[in-house]
N, C-alpha and C. Protein backbone atom coordinates (compact mmCIF):
# COMPACT_ATOMS: atom_id res chain seq x y z
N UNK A 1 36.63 -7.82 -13.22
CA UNK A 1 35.54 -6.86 -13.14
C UNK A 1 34.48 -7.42 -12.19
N UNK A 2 34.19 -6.36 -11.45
CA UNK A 2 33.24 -6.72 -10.22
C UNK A 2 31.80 -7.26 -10.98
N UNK A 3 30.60 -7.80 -10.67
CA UNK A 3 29.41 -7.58 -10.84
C UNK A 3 28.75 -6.60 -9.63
N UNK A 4 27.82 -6.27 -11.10
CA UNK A 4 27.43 -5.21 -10.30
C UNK A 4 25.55 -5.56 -9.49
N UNK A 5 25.26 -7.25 -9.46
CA UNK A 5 24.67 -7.15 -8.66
C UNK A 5 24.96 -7.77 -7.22
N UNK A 6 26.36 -7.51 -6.93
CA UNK A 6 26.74 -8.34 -5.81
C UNK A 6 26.04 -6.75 -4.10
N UNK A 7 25.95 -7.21 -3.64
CA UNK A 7 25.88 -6.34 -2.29
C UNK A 7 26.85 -5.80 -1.71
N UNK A 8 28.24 -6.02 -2.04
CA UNK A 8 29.62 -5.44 -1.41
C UNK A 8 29.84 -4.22 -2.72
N UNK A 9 29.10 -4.78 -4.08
CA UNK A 9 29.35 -3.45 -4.76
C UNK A 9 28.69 -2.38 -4.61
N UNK A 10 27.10 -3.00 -4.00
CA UNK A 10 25.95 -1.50 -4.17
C UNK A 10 26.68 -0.81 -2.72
N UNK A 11 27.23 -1.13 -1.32
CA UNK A 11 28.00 -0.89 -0.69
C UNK A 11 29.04 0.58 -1.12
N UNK A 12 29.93 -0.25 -1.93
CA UNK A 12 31.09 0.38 -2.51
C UNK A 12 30.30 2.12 -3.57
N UNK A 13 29.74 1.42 -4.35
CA UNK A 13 29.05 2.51 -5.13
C UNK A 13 28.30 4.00 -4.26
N UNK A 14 27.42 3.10 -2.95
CA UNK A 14 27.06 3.95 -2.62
C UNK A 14 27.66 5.17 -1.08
N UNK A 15 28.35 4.67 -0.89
CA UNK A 15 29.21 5.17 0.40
C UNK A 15 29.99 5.74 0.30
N UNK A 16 30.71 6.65 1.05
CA UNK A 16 31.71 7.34 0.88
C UNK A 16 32.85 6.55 1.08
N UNK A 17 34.06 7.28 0.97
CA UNK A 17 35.08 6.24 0.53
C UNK A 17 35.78 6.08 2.49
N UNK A 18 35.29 7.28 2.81
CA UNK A 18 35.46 7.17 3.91
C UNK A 18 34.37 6.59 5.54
N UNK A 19 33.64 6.13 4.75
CA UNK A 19 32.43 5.54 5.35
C UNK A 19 32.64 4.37 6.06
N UNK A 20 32.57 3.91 7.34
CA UNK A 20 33.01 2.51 8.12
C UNK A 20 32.25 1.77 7.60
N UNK A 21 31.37 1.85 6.53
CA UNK A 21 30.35 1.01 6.00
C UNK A 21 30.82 -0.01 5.00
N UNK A 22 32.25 0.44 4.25
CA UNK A 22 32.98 0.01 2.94
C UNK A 22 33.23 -1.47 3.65
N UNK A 23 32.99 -2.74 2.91
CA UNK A 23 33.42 -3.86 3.17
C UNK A 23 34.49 -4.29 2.97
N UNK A 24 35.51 -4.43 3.23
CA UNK A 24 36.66 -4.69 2.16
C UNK A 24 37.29 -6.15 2.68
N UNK A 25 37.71 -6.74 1.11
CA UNK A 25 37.80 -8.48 1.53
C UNK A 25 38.90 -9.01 2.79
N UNK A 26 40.06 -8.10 2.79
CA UNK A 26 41.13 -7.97 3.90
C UNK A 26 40.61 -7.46 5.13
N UNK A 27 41.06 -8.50 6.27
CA UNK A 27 40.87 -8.87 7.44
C UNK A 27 41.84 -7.13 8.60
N UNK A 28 42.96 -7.12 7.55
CA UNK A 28 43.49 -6.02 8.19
C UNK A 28 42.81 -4.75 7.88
N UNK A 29 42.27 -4.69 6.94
CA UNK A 29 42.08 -3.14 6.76
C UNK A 29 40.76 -2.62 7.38
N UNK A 30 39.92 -3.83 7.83
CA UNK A 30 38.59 -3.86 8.37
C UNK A 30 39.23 -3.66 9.95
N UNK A 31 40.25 -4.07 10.46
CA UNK A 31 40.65 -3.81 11.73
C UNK A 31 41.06 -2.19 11.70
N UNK A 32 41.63 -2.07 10.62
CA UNK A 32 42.64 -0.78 10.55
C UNK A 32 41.42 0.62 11.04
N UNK A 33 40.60 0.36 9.97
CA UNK A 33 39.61 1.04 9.95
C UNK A 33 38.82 1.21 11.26
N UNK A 34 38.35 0.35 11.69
CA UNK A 34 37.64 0.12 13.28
C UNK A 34 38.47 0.66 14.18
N UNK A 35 39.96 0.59 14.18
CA UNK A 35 41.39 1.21 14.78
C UNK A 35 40.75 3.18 15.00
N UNK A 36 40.48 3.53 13.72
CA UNK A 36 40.99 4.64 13.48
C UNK A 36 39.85 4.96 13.99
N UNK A 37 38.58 4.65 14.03
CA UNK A 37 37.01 5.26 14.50
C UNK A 37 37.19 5.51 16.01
N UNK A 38 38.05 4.17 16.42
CA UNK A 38 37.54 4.32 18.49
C UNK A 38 39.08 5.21 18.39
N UNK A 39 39.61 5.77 17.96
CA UNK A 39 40.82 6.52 18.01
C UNK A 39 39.84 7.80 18.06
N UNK A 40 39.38 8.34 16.70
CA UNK A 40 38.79 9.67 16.79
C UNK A 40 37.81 9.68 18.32
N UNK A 41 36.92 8.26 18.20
CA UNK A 41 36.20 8.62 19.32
C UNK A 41 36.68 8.84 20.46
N UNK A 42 37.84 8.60 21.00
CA UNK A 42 38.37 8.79 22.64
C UNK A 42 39.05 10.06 22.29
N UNK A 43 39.78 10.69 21.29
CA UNK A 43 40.24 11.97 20.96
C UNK A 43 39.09 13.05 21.16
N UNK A 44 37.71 12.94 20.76
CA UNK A 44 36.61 13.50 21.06
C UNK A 44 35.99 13.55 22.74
N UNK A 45 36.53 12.46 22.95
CA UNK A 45 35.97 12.64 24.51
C UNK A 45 37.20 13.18 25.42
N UNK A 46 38.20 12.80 24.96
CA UNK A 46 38.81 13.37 25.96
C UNK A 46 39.36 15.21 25.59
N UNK A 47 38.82 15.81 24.68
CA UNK A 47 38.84 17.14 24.55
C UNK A 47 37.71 18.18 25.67
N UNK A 48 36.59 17.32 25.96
CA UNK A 48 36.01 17.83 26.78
C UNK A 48 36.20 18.37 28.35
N UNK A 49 35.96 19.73 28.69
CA UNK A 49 36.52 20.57 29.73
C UNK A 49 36.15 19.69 31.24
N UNK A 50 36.55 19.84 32.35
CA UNK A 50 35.99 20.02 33.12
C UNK A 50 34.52 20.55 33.51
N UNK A 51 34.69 22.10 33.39
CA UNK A 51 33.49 22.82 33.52
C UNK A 51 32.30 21.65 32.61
N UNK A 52 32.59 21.55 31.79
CA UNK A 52 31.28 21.18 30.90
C UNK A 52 30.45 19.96 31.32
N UNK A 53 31.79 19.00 31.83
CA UNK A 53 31.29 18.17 32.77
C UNK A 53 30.23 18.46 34.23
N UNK A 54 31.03 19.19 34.93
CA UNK A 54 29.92 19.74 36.17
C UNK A 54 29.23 20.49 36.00
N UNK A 55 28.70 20.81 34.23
CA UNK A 55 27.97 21.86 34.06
C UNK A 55 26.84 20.80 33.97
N UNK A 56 27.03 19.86 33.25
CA UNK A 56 26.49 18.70 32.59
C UNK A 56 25.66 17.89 34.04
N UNK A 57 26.04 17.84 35.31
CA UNK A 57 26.27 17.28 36.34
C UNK A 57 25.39 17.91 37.05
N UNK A 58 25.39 19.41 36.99
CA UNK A 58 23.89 19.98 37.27
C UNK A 58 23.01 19.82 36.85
N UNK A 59 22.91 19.67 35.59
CA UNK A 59 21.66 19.91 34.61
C UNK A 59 20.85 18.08 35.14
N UNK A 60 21.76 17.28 35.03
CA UNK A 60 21.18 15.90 35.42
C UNK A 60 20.40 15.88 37.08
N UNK A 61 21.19 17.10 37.41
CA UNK A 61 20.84 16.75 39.00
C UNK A 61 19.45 17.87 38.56
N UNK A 62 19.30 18.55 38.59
CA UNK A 62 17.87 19.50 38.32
C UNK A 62 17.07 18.56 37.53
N UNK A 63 17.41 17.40 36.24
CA UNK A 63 16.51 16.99 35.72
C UNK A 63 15.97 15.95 36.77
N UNK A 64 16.70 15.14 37.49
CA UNK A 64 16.08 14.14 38.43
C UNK A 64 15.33 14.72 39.11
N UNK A 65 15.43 15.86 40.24
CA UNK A 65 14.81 16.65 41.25
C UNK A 65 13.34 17.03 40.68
N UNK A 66 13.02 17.14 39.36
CA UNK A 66 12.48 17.89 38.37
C UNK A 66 11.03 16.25 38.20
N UNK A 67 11.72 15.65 37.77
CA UNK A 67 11.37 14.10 37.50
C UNK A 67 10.59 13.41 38.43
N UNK A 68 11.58 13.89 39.77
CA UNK A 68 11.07 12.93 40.87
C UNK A 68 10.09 13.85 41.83
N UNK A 69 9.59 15.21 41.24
CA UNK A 69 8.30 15.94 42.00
C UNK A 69 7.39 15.51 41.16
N UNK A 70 7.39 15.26 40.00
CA UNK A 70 6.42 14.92 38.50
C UNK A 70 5.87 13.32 39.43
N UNK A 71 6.81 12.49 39.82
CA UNK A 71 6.47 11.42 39.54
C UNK A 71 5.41 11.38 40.98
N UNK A 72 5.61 11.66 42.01
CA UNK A 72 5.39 11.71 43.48
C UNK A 72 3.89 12.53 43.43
N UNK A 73 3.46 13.68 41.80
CA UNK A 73 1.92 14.54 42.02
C UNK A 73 1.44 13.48 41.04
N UNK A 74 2.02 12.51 40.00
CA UNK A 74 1.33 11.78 39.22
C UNK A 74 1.17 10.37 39.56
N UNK A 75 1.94 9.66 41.67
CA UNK A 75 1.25 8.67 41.92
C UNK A 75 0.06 9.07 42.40
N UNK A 76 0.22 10.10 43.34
CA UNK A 76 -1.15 10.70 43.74
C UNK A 76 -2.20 11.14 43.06
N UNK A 77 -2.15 11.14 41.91
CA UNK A 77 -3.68 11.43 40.99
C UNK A 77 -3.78 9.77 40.39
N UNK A 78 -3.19 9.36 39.86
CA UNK A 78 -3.60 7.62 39.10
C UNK A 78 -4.04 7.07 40.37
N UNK A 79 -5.05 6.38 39.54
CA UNK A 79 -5.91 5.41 40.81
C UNK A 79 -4.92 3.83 40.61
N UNK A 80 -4.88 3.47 41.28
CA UNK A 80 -4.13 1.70 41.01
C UNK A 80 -5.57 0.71 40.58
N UNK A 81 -4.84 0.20 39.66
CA UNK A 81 -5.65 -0.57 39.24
C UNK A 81 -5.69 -2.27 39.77
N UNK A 82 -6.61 -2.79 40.56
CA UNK A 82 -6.31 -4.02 41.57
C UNK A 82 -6.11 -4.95 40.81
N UNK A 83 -5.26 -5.91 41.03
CA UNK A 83 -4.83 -7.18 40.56
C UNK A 83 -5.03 -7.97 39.92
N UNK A 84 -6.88 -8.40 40.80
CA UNK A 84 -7.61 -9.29 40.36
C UNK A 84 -8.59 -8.81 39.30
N UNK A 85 -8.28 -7.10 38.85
CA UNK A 85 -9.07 -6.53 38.00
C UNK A 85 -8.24 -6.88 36.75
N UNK A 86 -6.96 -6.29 37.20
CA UNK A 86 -5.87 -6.47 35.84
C UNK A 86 -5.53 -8.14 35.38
N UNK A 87 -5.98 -9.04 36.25
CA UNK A 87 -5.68 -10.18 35.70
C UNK A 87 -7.30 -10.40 34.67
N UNK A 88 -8.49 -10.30 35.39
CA UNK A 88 -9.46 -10.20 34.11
C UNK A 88 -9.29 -9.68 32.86
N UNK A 89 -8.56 -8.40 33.44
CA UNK A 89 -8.11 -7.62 32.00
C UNK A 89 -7.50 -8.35 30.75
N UNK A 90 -5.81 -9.19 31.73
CA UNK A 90 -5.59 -9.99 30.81
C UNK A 90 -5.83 -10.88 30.06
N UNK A 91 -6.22 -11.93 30.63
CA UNK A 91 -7.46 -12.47 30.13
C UNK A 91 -8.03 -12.81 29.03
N UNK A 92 -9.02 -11.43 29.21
CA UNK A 92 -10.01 -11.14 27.91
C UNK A 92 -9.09 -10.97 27.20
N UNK A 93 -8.29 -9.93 26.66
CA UNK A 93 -6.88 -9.08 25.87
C UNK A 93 -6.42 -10.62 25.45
N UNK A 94 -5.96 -11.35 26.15
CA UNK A 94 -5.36 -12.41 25.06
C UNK A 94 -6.11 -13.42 24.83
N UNK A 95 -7.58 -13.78 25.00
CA UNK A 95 -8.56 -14.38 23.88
C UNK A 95 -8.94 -13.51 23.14
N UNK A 96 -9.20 -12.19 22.97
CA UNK A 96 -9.53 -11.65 22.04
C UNK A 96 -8.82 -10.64 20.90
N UNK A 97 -7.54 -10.72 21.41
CA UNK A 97 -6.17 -10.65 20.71
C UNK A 97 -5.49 -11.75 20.05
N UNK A 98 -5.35 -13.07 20.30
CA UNK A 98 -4.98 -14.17 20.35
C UNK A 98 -5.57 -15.13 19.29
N UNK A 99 -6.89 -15.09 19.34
CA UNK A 99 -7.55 -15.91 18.58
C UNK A 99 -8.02 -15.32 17.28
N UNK A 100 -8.16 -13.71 17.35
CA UNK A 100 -7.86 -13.68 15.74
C UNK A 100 -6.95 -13.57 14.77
N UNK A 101 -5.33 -13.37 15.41
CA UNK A 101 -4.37 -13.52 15.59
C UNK A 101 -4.07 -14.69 14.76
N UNK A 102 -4.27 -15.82 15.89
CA UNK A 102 -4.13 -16.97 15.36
C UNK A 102 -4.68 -17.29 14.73
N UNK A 103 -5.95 -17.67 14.07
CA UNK A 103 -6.78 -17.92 13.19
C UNK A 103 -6.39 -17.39 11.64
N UNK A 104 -5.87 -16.10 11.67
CA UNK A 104 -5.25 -15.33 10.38
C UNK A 104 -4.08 -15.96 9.94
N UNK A 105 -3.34 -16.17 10.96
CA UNK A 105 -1.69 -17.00 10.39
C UNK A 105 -2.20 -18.40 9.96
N UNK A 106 -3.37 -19.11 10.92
CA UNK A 106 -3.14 -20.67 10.37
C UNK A 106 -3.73 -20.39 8.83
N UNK A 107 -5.28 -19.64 8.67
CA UNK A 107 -5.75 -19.17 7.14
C UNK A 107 -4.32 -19.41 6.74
N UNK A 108 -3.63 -18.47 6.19
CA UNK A 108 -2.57 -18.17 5.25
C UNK A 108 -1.60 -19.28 5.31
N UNK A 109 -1.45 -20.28 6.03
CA UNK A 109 -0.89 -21.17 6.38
C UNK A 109 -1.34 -22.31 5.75
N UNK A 110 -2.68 -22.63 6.15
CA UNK A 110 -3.78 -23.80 4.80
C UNK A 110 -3.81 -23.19 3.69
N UNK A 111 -3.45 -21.92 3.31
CA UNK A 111 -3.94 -21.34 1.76
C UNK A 111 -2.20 -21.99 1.14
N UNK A 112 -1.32 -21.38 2.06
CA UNK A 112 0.28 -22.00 1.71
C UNK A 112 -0.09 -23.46 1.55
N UNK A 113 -0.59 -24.15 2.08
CA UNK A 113 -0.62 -26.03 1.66
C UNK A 113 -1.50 -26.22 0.39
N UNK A 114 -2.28 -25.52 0.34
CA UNK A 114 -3.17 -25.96 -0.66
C UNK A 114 -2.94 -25.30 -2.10
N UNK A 115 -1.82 -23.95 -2.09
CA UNK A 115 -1.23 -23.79 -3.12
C UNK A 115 -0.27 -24.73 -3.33
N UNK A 116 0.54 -25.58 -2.82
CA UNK A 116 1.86 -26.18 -2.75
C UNK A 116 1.11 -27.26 -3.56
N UNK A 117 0.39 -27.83 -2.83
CA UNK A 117 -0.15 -29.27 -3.25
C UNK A 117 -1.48 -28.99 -4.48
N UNK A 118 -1.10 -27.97 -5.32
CA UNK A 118 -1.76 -27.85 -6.36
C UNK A 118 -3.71 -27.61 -6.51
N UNK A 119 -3.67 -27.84 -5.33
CA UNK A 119 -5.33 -27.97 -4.49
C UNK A 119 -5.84 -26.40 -5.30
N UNK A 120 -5.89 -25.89 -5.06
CA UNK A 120 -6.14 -24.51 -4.84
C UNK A 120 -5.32 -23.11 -4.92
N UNK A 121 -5.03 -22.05 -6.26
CA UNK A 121 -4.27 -21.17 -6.14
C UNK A 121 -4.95 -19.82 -5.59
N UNK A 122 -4.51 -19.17 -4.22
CA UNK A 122 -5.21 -18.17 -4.39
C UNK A 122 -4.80 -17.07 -4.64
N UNK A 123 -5.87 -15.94 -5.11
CA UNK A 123 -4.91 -14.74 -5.49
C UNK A 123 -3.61 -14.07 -4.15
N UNK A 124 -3.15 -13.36 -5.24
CA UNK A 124 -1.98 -12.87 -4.27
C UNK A 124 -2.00 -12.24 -3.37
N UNK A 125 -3.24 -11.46 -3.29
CA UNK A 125 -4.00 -10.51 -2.51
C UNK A 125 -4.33 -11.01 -1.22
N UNK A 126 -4.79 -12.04 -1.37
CA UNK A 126 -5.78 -12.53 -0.75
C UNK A 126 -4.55 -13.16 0.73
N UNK A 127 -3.49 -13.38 0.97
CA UNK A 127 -2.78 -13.55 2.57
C UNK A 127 -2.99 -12.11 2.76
N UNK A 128 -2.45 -10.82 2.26
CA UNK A 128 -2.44 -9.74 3.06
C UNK A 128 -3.47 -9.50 3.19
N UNK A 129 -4.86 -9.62 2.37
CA UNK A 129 -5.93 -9.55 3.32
C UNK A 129 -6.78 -9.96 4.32
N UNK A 130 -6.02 -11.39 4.38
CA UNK A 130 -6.24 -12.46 5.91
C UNK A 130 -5.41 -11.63 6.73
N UNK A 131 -4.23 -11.35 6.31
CA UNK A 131 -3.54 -10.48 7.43
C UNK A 131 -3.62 -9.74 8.40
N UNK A 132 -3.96 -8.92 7.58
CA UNK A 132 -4.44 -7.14 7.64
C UNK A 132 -5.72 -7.42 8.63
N UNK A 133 -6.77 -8.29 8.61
CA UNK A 133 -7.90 -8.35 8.64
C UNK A 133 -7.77 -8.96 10.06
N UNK A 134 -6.65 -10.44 10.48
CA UNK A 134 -6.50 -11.14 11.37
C UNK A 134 -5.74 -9.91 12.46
N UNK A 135 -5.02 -8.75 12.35
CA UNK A 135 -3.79 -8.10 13.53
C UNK A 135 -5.09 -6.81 13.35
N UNK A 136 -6.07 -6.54 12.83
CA UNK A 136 -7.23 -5.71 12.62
C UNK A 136 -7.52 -5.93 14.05
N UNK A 137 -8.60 -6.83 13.55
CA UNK A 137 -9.42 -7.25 14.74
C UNK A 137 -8.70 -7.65 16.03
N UNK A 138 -7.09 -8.13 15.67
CA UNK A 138 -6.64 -8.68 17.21
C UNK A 138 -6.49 -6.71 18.44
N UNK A 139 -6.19 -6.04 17.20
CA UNK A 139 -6.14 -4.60 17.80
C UNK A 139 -7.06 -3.99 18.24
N UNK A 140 -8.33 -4.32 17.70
CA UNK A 140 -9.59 -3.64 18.34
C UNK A 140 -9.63 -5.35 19.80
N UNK A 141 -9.05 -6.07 19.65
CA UNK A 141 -9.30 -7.01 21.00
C UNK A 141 -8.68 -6.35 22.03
N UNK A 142 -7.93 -5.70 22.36
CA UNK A 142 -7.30 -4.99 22.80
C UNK A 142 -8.49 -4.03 23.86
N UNK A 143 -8.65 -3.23 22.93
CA UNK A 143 -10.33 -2.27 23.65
C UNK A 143 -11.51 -3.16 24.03
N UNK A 144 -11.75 -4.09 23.16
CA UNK A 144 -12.74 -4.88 23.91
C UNK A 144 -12.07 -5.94 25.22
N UNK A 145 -10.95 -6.28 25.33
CA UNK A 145 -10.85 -7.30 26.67
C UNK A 145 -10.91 -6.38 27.93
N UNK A 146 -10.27 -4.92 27.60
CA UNK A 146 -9.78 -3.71 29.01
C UNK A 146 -11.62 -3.43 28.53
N UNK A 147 -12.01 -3.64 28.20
CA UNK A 147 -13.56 -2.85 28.41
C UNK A 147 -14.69 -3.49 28.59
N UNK A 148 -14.96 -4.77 28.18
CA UNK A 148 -15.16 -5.73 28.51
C UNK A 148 -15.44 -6.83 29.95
N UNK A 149 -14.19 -6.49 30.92
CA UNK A 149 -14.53 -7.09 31.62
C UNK A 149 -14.52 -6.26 33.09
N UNK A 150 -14.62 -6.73 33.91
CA UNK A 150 -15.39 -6.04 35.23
C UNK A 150 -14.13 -4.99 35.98
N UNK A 151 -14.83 -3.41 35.88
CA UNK A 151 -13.58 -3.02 36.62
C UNK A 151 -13.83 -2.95 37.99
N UNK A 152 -15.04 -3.97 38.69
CA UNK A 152 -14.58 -4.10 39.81
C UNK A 152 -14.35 -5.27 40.73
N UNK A 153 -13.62 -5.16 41.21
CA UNK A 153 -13.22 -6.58 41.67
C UNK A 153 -13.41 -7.80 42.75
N UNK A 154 -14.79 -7.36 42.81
CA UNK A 154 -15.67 -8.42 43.53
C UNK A 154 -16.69 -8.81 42.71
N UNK A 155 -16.49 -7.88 41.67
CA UNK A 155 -17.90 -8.70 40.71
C UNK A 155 -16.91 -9.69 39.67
N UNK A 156 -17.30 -10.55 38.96
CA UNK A 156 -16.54 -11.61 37.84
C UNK A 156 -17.08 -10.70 36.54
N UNK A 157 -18.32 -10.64 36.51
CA UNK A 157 -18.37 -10.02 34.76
C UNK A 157 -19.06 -11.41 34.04
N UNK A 158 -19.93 -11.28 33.06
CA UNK A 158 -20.43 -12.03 32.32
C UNK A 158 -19.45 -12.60 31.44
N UNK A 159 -19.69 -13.77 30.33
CA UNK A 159 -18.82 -14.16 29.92
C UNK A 159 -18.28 -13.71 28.58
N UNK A 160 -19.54 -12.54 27.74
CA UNK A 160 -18.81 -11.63 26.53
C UNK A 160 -19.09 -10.21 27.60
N UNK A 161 -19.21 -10.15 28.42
CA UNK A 161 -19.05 -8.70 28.91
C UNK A 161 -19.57 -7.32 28.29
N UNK A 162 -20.72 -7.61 27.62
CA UNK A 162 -21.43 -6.59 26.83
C UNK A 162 -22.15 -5.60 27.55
N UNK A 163 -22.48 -6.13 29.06
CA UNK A 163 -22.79 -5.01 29.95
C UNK A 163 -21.97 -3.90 30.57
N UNK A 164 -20.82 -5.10 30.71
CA UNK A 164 -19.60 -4.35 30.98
C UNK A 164 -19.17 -3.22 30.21
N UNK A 165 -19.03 -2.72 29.18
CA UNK A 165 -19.16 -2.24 28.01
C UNK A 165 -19.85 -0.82 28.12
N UNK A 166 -20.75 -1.22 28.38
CA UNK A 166 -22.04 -0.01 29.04
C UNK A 166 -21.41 0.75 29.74
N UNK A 167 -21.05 0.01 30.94
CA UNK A 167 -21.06 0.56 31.86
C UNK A 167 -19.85 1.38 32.06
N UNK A 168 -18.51 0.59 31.46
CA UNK A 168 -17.46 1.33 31.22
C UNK A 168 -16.80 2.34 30.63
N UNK A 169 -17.51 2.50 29.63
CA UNK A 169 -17.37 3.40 28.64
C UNK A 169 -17.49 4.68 28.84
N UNK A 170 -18.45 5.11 29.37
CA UNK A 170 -18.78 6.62 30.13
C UNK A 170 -17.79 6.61 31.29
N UNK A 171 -17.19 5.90 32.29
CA UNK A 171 -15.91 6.14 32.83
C UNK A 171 -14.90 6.19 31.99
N UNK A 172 -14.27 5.56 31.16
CA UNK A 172 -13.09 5.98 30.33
C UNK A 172 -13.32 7.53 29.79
N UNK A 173 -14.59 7.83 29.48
CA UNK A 173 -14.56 9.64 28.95
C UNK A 173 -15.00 9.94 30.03
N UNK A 174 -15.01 9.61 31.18
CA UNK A 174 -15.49 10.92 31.91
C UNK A 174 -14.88 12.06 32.48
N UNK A 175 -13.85 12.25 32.26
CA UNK A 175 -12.80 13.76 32.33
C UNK A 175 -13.36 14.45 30.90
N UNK A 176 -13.42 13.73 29.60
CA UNK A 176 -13.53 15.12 28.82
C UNK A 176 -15.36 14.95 28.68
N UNK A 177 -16.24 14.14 28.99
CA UNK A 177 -17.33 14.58 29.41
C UNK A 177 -17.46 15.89 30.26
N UNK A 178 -16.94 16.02 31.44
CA UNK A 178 -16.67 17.05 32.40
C UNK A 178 -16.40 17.92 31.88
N UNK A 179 -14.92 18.21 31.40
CA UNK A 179 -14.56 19.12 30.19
C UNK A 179 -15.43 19.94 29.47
N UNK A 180 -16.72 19.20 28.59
CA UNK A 180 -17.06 19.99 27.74
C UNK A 180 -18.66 20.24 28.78
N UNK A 181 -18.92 19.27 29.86
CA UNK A 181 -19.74 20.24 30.62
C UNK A 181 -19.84 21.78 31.22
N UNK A 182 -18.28 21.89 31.20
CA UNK A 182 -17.57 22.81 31.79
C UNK A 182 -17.63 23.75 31.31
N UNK A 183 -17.05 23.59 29.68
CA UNK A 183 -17.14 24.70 28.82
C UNK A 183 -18.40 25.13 28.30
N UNK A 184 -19.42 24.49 28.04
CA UNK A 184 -20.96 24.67 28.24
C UNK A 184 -21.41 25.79 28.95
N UNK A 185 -21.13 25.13 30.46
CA UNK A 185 -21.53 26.16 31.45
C UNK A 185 -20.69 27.56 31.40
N UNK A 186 -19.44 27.56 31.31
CA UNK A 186 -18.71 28.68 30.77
C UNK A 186 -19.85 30.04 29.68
N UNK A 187 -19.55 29.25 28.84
CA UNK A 187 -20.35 30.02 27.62
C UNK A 187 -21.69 30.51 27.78
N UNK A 188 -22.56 29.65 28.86
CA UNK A 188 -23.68 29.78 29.10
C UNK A 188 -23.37 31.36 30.06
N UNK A 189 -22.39 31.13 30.53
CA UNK A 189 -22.28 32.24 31.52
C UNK A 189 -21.96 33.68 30.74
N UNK A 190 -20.77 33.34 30.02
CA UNK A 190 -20.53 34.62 29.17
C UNK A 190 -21.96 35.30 28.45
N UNK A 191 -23.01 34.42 28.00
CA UNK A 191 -23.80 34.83 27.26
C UNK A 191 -24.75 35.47 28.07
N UNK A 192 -25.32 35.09 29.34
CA UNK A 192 -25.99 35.71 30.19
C UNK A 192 -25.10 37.31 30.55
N UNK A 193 -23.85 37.33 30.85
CA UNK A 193 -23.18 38.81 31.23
C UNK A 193 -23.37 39.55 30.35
N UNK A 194 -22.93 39.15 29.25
CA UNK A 194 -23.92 39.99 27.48
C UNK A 194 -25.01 40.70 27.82
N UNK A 195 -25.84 40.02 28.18
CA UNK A 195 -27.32 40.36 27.96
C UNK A 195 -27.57 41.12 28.96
């Protein structure tokens, strides 16, 4: 009699009998089985027509053609972002991704020694909330290193970049700033034709 907390039984219990999932202790029947899958699968492919193929053959060729006008109106609107901007970028992004990051794993790491060595038990709670708290803040580092430091690239940028900040911020919204200037003036207009 099997036990029933082994993993080849919850397997067995839960799968169909015909399921490639069944483990079984014989070396042949695990071949047999794998046999019979790439069997159905090449029986499946090779039922397919011609036509469906060069139907198939268009549709790829319209999706590229399709793809490659998308890509050619969307280099021409993105601005490139210069080098020596994106290397500041990086930068900041991994000290201020990085170090709270790290700081959270070593925490939970001294809390692991100092439970071991009887020092200190802490609650159970208390790693996932170094956790949670350490990949938190490394995620908002993220917005502060790209915002943070200078998007232009003859200036360096201070060294927490809090001006930077300022200054950047109203460029990252300034399309839906525009936007709702837009619709403003819109409405302003409808309401004057009213009257």
């Amino acid at each position: 009699m099997e036990i029933l907390h082994s993993p080849s039984t919850w397997l067995k219990l839960s799968c169909p009998l015909n399921s490639p999932f069944i483990f079984s202790s014989s070396p042949q029947r695990r071949s047999l089985r794998i046999g019979e899958l790439h069997a159905k699968r090449r029986n499946s492919n090779s039922e397919t027509s011609t036509s469906d193929k060069k139907n198939k053959a268009k549709e790829v060729e319209i999706v590229e053609n399709n793809s490659s006008n998308k890509n050619k109106t969307d280099e021409e609107e993105d601005d490139e972002i210069p080098q020596e901007v994106f290397d500041r970028m990086m930068k900041r992004i991994s000290f201020a991704v990085g170090i709270p990051i790290g700081s959270g794993i070593l925490t939970v790491y001294l809390l692991d020694k100092l439970n071991k060595a009887h020092f200190y038990e802490p609650p159970y709670w208390l790693p996932y909330l170094i956790i949670l708290a350490s990949f938190g803040s490394g995620s908002l580092g993220i917005a502060y290193g790209t915002l943070s430091s200078s998007w232009d690239p003859d200036k360096e940028g201070s060294l927490f970049g809090l001006e930077q900040i300022e200054k950047n911020w109203p460029v990252l919204w300034k399309d839906e700033l525009e936007k709702k200037k837009e619709e403003e003036e819109e409405k302003k207009k409808k309401k004057k034709k009213k009257e």
